[in-house]
PDB file of N, CA and C in Angstrom:
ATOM      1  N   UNK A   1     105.019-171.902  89.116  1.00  0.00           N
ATOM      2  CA  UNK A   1     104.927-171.646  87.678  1.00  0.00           C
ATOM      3  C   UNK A   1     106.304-171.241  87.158  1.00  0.00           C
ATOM      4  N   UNK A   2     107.157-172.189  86.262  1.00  0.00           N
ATOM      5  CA  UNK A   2     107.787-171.611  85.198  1.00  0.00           C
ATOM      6  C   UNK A   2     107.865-171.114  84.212  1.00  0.00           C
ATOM      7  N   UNK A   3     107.686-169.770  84.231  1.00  0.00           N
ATOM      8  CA  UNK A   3     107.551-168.759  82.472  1.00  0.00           C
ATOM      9  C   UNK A   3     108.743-168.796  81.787  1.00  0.00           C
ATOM     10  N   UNK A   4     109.944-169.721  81.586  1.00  0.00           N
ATOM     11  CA  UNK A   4     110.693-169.645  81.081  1.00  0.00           C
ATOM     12  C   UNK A   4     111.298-168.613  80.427  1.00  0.00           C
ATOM     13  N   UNK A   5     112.280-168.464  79.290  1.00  0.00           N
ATOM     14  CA  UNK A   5     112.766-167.751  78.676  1.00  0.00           C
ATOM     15  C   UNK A   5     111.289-167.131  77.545  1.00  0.00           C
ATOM     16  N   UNK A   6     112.006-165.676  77.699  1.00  0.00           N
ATOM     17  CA  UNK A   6     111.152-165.376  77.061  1.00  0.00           C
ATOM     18  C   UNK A   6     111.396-164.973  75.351  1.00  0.00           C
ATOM     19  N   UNK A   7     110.768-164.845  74.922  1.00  0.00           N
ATOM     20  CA  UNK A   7     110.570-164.499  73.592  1.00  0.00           C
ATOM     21  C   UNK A   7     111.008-163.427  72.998  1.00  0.00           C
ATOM     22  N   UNK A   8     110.953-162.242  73.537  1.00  0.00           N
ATOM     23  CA  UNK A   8     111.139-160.426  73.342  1.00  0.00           C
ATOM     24  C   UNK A   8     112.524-160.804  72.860  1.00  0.00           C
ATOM     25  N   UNK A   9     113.617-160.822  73.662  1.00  0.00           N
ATOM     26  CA  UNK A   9     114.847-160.915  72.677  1.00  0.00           C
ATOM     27  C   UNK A   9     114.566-161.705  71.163  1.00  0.00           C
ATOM     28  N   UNK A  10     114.043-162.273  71.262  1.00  0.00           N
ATOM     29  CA  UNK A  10     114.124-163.500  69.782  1.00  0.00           C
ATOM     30  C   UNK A  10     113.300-163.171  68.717  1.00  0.00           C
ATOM     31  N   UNK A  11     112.355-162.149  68.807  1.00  0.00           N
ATOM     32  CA  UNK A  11     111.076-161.729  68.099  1.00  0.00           C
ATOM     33  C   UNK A  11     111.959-161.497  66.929  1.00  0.00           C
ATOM     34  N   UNK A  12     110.937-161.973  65.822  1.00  0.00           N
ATOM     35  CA  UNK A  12     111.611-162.440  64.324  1.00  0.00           C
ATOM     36  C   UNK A  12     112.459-163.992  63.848  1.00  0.00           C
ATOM     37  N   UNK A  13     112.441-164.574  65.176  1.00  0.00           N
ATOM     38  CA  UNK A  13     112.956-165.852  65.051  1.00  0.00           C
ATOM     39  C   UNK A  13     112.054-166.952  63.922  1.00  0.00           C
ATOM     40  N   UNK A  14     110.438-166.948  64.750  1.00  0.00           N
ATOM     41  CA  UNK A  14     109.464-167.571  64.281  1.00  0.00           C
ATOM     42  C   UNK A  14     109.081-166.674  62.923  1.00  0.00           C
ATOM     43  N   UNK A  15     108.654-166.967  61.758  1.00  0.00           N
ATOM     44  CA  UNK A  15     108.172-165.985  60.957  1.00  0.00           C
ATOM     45  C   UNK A  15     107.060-167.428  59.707  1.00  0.00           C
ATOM     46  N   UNK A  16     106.271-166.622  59.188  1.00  0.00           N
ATOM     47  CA  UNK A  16     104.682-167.399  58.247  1.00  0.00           C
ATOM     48  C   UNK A  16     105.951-167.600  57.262  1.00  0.00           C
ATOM     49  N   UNK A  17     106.418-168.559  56.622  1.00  0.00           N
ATOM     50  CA  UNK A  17     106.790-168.768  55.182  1.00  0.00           C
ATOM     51  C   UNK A  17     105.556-169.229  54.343  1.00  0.00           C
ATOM     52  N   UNK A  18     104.378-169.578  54.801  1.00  0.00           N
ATOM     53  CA  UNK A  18     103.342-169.985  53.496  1.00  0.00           C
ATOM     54  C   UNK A  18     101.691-169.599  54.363  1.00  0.00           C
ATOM     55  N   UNK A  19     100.991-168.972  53.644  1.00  0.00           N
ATOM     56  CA  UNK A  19      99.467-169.013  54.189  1.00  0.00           C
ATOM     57  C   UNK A  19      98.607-169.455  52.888  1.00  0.00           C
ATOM     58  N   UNK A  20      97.570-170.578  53.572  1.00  0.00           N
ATOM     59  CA  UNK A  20      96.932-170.745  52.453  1.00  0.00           C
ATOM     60  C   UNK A  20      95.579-170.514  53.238  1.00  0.00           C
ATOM     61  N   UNK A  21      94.486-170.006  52.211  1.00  0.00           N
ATOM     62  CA  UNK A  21      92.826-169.287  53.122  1.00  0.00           C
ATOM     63  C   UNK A  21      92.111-170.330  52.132  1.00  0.00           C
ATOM     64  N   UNK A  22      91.408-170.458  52.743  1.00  0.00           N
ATOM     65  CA  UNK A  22      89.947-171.126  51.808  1.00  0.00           C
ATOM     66  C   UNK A  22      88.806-170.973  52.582  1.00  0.00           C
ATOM     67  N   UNK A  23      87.405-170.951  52.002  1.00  0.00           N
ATOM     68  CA  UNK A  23      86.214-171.293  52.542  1.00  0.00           C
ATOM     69  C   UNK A  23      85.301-172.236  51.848  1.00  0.00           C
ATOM     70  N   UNK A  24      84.609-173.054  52.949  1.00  0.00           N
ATOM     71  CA  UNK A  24      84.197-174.228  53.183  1.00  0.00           C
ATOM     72  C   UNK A  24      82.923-174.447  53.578  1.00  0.00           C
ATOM     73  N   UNK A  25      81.996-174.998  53.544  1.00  0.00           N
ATOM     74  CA  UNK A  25      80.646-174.989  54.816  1.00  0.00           C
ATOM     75  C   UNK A  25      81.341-176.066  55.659  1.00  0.00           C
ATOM     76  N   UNK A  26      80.662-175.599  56.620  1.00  0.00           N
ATOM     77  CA  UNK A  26      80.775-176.746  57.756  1.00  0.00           C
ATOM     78  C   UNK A  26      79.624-177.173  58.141  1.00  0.00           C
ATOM     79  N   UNK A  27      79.326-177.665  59.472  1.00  0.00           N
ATOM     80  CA  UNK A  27      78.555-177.625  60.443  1.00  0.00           C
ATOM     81  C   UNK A  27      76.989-176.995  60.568  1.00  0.00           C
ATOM     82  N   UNK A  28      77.680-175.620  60.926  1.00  0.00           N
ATOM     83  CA  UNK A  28      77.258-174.244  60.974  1.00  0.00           C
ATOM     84  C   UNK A  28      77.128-173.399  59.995  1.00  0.00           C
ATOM     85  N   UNK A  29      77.338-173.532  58.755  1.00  0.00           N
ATOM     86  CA  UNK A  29      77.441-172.607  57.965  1.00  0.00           C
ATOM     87  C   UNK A  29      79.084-172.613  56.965  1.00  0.00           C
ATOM     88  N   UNK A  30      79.275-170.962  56.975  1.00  0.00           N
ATOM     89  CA  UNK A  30      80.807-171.035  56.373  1.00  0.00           C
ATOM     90  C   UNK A  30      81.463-170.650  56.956  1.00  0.00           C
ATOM     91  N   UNK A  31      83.294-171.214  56.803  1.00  0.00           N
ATOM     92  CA  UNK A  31      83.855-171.202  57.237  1.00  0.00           C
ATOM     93  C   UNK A  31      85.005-170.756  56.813  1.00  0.00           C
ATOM     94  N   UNK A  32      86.090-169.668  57.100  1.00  0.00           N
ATOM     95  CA  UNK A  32      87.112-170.002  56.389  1.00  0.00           C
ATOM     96  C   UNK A  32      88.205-170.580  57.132  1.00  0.00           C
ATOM     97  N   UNK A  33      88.908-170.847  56.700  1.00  0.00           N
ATOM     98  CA  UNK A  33      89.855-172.093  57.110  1.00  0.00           C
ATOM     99  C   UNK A  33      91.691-171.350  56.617  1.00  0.00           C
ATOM    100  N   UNK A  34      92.260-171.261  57.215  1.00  0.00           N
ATOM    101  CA  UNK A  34      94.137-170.726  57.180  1.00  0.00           C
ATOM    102  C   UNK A  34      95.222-171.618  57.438  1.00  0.00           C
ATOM    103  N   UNK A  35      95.684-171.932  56.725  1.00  0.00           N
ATOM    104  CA  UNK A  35      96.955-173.109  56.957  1.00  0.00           C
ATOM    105  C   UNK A  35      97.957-172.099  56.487  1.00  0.00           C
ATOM    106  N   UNK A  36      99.070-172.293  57.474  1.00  0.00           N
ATOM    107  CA  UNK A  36     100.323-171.528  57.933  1.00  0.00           C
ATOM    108  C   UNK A  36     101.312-172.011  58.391  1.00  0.00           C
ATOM    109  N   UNK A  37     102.365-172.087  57.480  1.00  0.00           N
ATOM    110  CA  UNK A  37     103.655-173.078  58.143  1.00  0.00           C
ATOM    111  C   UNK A  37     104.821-171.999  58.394  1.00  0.00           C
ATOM    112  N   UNK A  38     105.291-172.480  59.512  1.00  0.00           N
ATOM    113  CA  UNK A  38     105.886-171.112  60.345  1.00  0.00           C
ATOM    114  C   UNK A  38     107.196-172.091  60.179  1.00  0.00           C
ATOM    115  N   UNK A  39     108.178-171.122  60.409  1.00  0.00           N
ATOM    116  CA  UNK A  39     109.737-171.754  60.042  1.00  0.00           C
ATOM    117  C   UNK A  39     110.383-171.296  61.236  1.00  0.00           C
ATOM    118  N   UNK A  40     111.085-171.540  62.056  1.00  0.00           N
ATOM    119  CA  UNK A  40     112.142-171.223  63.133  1.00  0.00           C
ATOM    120  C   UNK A  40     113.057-171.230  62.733  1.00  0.00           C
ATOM    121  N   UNK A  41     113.388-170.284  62.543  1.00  0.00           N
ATOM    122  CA  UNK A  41     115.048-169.347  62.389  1.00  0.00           C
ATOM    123  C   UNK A  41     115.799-169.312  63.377  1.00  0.00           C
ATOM    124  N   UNK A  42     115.812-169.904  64.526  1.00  0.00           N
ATOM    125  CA  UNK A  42     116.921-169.730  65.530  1.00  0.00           C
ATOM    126  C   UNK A  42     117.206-170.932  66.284  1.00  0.00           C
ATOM    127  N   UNK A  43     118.436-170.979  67.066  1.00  0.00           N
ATOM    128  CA  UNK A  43     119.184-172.656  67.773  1.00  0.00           C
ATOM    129  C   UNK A  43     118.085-172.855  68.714  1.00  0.00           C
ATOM    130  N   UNK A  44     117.276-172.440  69.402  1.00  0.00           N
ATOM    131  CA  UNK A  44     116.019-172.696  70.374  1.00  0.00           C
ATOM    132  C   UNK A  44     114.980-173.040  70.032  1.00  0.00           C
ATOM    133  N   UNK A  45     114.319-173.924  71.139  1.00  0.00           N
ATOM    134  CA  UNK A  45     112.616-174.404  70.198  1.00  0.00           C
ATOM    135  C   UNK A  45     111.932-173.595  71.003  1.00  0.00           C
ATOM    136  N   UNK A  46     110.474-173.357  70.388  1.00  0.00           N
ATOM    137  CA  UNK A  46     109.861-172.401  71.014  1.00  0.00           C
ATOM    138  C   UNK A  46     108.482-173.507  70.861  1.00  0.00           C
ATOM    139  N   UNK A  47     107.335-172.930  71.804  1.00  0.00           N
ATOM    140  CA  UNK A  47     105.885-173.619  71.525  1.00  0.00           C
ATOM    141  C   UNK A  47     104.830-172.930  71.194  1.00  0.00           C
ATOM    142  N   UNK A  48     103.737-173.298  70.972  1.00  0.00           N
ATOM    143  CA  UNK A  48     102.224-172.275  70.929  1.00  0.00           C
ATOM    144  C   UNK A  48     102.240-170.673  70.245  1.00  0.00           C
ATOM    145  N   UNK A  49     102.948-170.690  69.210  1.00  0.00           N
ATOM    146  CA  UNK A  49     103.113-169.479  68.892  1.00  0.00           C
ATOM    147  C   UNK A  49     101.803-169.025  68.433  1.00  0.00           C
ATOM    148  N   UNK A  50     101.672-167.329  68.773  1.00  0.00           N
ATOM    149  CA  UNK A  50     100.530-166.702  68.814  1.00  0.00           C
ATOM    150  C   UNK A  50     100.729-165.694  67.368  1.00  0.00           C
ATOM    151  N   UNK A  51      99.492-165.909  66.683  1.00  0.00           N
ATOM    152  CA  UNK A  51      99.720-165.765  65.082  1.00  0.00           C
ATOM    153  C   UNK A  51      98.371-164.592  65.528  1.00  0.00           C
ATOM    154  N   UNK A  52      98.601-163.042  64.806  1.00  0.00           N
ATOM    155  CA  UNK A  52      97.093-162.166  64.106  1.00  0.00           C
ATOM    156  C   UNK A  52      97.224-162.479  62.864  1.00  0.00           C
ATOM    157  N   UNK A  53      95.464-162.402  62.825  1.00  0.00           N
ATOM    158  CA  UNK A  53      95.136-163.095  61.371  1.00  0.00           C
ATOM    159  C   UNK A  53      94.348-161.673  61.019  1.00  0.00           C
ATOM    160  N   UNK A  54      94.876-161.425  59.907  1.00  0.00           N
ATOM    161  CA  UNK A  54      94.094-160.219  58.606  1.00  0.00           C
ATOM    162  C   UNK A  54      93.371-160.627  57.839  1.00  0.00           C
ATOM    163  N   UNK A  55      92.026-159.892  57.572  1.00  0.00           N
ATOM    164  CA  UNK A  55      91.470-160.625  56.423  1.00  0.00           C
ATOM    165  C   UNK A  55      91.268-159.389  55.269  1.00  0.00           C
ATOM    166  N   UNK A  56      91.571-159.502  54.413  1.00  0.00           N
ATOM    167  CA  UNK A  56      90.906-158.389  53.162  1.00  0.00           C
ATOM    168  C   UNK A  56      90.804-158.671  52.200  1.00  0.00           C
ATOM    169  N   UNK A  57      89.497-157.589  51.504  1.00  0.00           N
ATOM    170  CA  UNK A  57      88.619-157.685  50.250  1.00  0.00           C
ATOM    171  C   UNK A  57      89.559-157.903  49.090  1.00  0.00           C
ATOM    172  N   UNK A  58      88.684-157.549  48.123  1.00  0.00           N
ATOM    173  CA  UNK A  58      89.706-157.219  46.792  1.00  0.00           C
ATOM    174  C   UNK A  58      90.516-155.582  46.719  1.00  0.00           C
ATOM    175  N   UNK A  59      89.708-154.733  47.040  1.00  0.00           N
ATOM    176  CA  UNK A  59      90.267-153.427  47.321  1.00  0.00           C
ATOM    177  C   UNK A  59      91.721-153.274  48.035  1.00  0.00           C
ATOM    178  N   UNK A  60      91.435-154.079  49.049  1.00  0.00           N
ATOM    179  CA  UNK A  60      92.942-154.428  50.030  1.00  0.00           C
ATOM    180  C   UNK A  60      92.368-154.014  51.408  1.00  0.00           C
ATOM    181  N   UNK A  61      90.913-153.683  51.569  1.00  0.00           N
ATOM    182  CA  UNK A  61      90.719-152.767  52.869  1.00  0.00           C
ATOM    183  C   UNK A  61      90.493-154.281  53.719  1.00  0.00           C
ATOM    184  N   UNK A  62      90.899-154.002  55.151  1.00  0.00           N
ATOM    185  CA  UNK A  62      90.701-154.543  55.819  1.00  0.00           C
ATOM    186  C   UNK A  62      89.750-155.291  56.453  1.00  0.00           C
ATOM    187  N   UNK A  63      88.768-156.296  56.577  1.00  0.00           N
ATOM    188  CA  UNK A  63      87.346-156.395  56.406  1.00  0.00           C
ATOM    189  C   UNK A  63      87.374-157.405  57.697  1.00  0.00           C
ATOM    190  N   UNK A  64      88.130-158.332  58.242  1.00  0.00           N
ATOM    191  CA  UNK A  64      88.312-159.144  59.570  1.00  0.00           C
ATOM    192  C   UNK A  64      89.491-159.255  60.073  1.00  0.00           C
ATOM    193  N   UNK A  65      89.699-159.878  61.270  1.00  0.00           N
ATOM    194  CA  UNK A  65      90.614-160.296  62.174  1.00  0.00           C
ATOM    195  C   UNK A  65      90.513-161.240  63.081  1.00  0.00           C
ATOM    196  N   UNK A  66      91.475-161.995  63.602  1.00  0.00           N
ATOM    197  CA  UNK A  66      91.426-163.002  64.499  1.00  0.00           C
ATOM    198  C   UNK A  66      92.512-163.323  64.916  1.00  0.00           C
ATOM    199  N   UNK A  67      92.966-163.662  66.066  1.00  0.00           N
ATOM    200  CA  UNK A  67      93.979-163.943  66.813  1.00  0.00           C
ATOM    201  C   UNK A  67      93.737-165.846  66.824  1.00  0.00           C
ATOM    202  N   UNK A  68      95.247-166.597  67.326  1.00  0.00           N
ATOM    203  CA  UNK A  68      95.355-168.041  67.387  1.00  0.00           C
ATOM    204  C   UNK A  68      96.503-168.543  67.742  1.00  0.00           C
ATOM    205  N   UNK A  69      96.383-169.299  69.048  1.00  0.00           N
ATOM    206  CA  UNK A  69      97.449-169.669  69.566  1.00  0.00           C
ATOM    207  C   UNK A  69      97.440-170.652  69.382  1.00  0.00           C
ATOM    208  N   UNK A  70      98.450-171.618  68.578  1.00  0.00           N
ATOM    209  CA  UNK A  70      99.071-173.012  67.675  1.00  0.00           C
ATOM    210  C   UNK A  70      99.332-173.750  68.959  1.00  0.00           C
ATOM    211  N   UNK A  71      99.091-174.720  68.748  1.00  0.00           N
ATOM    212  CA  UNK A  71      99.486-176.154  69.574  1.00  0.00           C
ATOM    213  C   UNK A  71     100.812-176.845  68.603  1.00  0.00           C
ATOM    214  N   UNK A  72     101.731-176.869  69.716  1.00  0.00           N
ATOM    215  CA  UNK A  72     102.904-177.415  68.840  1.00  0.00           C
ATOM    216  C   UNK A  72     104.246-177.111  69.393  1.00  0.00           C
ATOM    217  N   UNK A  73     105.423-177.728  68.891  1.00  0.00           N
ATOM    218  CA  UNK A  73     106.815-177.538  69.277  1.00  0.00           C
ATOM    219  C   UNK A  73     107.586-176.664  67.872  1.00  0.00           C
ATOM    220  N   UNK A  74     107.818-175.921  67.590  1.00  0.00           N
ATOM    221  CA  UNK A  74     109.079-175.438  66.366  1.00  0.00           C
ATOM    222  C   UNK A  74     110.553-175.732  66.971  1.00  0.00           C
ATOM    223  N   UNK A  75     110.830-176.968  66.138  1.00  0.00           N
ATOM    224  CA  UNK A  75     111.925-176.872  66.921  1.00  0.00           C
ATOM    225  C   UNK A  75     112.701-176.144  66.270  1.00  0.00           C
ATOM    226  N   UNK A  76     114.005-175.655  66.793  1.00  0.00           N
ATOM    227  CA  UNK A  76     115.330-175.345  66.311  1.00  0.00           C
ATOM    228  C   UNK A  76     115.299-175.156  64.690  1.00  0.00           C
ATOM    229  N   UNK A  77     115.496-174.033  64.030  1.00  0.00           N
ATOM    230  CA  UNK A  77     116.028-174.559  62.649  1.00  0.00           C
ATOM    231  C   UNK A  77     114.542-175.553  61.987  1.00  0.00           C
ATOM    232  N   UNK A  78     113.531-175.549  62.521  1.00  0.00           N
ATOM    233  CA  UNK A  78     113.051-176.517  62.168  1.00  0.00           C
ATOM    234  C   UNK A  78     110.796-175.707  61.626  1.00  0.00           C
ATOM    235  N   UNK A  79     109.748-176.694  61.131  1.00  0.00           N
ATOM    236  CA  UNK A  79     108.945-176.118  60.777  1.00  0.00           C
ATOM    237  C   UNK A  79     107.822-176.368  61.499  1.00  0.00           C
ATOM    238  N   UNK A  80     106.746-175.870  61.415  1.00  0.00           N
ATOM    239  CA  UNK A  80     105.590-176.173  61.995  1.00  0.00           C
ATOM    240  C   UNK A  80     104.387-175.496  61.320  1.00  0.00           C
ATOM    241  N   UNK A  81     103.199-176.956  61.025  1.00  0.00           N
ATOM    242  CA  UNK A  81     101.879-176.164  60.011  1.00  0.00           C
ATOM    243  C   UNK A  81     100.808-176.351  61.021  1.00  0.00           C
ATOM    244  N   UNK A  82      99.799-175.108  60.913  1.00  0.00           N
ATOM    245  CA  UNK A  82      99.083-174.722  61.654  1.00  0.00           C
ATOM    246  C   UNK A  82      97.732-174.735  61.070  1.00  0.00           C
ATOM    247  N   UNK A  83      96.260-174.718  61.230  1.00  0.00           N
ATOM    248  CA  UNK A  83      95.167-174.632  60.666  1.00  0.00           C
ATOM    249  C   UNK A  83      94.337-173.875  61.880  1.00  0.00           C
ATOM    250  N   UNK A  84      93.467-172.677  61.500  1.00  0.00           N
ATOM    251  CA  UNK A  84      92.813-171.734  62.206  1.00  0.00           C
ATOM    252  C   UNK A  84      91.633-171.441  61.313  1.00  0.00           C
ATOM    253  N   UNK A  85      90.338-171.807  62.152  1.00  0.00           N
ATOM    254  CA  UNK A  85      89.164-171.482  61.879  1.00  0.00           C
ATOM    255  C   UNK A  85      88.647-170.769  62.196  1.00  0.00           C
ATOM    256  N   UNK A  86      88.290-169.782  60.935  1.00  0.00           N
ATOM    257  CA  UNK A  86      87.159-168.345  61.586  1.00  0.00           C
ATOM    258  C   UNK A  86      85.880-168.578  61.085  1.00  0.00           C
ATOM    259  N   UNK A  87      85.163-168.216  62.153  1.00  0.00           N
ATOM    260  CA  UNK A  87      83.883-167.476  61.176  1.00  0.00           C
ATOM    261  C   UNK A  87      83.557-166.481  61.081  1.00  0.00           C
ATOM    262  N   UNK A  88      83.125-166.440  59.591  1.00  0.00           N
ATOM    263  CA  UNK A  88      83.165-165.116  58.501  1.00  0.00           C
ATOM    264  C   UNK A  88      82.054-163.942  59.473  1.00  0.00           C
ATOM    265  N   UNK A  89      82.675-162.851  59.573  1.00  0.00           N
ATOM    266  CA  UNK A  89      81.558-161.815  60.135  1.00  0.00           C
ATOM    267  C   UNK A  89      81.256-161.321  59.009  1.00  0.00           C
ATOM    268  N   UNK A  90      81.574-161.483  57.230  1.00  0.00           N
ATOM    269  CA  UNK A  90      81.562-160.535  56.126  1.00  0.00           C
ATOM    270  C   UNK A  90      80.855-162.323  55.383  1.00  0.00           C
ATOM    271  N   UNK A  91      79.876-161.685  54.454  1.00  0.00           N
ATOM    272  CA  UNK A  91      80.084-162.958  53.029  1.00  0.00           C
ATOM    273  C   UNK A  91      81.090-163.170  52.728  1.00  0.00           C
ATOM    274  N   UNK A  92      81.622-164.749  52.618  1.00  0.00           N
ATOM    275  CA  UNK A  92      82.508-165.248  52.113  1.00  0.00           C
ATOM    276  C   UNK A  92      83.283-165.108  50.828  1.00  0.00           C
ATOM    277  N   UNK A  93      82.124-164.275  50.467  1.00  0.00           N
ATOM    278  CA  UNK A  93      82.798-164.055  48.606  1.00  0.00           C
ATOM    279  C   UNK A  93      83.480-162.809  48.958  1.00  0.00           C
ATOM    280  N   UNK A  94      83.546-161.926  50.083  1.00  0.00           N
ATOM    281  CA  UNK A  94      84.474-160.682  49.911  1.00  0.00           C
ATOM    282  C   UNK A  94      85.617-160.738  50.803  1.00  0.00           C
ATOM    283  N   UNK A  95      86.204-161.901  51.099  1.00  0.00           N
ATOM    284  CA  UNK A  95      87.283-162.665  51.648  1.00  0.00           C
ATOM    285  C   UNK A  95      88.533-162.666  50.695  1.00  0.00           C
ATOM    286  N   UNK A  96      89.137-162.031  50.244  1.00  0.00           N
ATOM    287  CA  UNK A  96      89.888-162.250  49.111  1.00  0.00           C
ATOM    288  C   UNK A  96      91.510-162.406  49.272  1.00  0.00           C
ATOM    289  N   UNK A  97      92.013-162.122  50.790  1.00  0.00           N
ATOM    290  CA  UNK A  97      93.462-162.604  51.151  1.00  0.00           C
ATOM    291  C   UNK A  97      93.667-162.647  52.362  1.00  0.00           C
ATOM    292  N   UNK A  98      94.356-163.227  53.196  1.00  0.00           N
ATOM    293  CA  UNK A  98      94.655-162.692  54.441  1.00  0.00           C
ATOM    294  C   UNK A  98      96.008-162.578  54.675  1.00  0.00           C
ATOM    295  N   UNK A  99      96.722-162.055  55.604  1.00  0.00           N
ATOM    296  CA  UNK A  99      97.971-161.828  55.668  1.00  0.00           C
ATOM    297  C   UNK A  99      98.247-162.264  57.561  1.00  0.00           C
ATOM    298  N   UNK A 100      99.438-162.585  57.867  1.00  0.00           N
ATOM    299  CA  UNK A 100      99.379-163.769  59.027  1.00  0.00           C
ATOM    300  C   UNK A 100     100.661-163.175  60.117  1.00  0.00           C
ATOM    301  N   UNK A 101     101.044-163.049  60.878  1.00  0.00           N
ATOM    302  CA  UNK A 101     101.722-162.302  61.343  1.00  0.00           C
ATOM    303  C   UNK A 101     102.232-163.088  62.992  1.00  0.00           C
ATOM    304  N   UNK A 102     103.564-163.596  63.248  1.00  0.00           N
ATOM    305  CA  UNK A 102     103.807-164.523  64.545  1.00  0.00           C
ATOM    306  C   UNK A 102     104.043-163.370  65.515  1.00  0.00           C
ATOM    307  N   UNK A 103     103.079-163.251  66.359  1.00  0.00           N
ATOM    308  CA  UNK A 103     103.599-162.085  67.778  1.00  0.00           C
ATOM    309  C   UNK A 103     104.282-162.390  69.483  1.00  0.00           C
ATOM    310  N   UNK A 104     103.923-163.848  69.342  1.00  0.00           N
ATOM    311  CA  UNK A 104     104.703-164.392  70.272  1.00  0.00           C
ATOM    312  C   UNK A 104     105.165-165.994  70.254  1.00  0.00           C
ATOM    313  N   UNK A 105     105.591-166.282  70.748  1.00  0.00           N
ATOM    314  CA  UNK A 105     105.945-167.940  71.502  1.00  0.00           C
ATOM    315  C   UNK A 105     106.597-167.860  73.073  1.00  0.00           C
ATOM    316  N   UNK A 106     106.399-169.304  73.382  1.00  0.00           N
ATOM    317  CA  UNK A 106     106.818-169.948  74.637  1.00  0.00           C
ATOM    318  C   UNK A 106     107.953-170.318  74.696  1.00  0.00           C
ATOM    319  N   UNK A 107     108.664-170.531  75.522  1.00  0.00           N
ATOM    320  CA  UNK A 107     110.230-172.093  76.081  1.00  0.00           C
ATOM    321  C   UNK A 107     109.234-172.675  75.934  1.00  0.00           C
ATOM    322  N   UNK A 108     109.759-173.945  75.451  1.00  0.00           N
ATOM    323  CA  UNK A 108     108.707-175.350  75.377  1.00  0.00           C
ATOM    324  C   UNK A 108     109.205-176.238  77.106  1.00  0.00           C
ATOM    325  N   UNK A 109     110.254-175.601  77.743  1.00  0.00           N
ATOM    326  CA  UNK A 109     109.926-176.213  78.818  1.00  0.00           C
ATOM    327  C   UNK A 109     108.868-175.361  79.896  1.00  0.00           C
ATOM    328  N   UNK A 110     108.442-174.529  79.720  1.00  0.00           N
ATOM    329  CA  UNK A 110     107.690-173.594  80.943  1.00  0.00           C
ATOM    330  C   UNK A 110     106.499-174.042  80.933  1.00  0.00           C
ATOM    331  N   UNK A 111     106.498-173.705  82.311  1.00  0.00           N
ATOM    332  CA  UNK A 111     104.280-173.841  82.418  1.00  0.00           C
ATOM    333  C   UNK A 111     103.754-173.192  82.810  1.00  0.00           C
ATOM    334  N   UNK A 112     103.240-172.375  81.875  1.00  0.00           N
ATOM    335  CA  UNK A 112     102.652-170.674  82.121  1.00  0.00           C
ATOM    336  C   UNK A 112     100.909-170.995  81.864  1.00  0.00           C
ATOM    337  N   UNK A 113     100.524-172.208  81.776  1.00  0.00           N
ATOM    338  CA  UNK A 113      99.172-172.463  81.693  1.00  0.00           C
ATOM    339  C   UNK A 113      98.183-172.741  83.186  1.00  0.00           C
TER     340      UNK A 113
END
């Protein structure tokens, strides 16, 4: 197994420049749905970056959460859009923002899987 270079020095490289939330029915019921385009700020590509997801009311209180690890390359200087599906543990109508947060990435050459 190669775990490549790691990330800890670089933290703040990857960062959310856009989140968009919506809910949807699906399948199963409802859904909400997060599109997130992450920007790489630094000369290295990184992969699978691991995003916490916030969810809150209108008040601002905190009401869900969810973690999501992206399939993908950021390269260098370069962007990457992401889509993450939760389902709602709250009615959908008291969903009112979420806020998105990058806590890790990979070397896109390692194989830590």
């Amino acid at each position: 197994m190669n775990a490549g270079r790691s990330y800890a020095p670089h933290i703040g490289c990857v960062s959310v420049v856009e989140t968009h939330m919506n809910c949807q029915p699906d399948e199963v019921g409802q859904a909400n749905y997060v599109v997130v385009v992450l920007t790489n700020k630094c000369e290295l590509d990184w992969k699978d970056p691991q995003l916490d997801l916030r969810f809150y009311n209108q008040a601002g209180t905190l009401i869900d959460a969810g973690s999501y690890t992206g399939r993908g390359v950021i390269h260098a200087n370069g962007e990457l859009a992401v889509r993450y599906k939760l389902r709602p543990s709250h009615p959908v109508s008291e969903y009112d923002s979420c806020k998105v947060f990058v806590r890790w990435a990979y070397d896109p050459v390692a194989r830590v899987y």
